[in-house]
Protein backbone atom coordinates (compact mmCIF):
# COMPACT_ATOMS: atom_id res chain seq x y z
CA UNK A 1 45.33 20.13 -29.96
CA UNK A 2 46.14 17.59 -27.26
CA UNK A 3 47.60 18.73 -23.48
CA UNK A 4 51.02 17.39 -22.74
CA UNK A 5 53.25 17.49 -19.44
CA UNK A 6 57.30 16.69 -19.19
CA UNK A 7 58.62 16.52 -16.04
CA UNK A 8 62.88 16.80 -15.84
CA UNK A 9 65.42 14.54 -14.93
CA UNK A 10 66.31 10.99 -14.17
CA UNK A 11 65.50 8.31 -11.79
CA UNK A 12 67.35 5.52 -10.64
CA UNK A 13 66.57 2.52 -13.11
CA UNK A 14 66.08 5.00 -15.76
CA UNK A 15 68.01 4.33 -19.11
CA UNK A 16 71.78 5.61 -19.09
CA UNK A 17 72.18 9.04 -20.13
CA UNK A 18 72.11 8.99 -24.36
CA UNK A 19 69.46 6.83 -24.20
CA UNK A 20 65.65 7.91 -24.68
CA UNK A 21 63.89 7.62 -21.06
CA UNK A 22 60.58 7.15 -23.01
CA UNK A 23 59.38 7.04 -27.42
CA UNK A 24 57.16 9.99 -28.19
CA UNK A 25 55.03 9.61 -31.09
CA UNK A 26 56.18 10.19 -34.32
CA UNK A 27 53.58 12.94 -35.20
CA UNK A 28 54.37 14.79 -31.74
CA UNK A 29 56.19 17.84 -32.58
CA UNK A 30 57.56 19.22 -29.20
CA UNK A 31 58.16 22.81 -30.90
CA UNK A 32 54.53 22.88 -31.94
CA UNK A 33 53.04 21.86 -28.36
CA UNK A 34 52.03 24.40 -25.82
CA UNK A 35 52.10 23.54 -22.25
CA UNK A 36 48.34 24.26 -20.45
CA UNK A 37 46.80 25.57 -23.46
CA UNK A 38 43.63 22.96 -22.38
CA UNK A 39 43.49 25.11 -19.35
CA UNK A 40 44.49 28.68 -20.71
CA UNK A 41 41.87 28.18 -23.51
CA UNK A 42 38.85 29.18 -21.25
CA UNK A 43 40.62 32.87 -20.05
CA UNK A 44 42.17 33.50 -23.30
CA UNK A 45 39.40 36.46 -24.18
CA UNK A 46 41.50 39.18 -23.10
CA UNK A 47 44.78 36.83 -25.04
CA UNK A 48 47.70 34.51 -24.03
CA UNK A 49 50.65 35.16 -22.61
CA UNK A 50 52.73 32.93 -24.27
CA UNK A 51 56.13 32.05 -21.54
CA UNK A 52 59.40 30.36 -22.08
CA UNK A 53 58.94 27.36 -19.00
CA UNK A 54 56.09 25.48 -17.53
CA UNK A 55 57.65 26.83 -14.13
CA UNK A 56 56.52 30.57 -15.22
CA UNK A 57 53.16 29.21 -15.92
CA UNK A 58 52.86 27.93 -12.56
CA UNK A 59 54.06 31.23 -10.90
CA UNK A 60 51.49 33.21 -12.80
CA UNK A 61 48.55 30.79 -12.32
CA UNK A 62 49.25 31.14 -8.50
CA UNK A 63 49.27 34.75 -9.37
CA UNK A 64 45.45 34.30 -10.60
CA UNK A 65 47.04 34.85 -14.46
CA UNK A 66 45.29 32.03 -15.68
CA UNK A 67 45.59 32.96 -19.75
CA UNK A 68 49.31 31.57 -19.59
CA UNK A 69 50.94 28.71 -21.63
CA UNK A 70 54.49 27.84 -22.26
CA UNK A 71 56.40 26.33 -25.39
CA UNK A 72 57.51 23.05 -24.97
CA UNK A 73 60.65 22.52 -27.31
């Protein structure tokens, strides 16, 4: 399983809206991915907790909940 990051919105110089900002790969299945699951791994003995953004994982890290990961499509 590989880590992968998004980050939202658009910048200026960015490609109008419609228009892909960047190509993913074509065996990259966003549904499939799970956001800090390289980092969650480690603490996962008692679990994951398993969140719908990558906002709530950074709310609960800071909460020392460190066996968090998000979905990603």
């Amino acid at each position: 399983m590989r880590a992968a990051g998004h980050t939202p919105g658009r910048w200026p110089g960015d490609p109008p809206e419609g228009k892909p900002k960047y190509k993913l790969p074509a065996n990259f299945h966003k549904s499939l991915a799970l956001y800090n699951v390289h980092r969650a791994r480690e603490y996962a003995t008692e679990g994951l907790i398993v969140v719908e953004s990558y906002f709530s994982v950074f709310e609960l890290w800071q909460k020392n909940r460190k066996n968090v990961v998000a979905v990603m499509g």
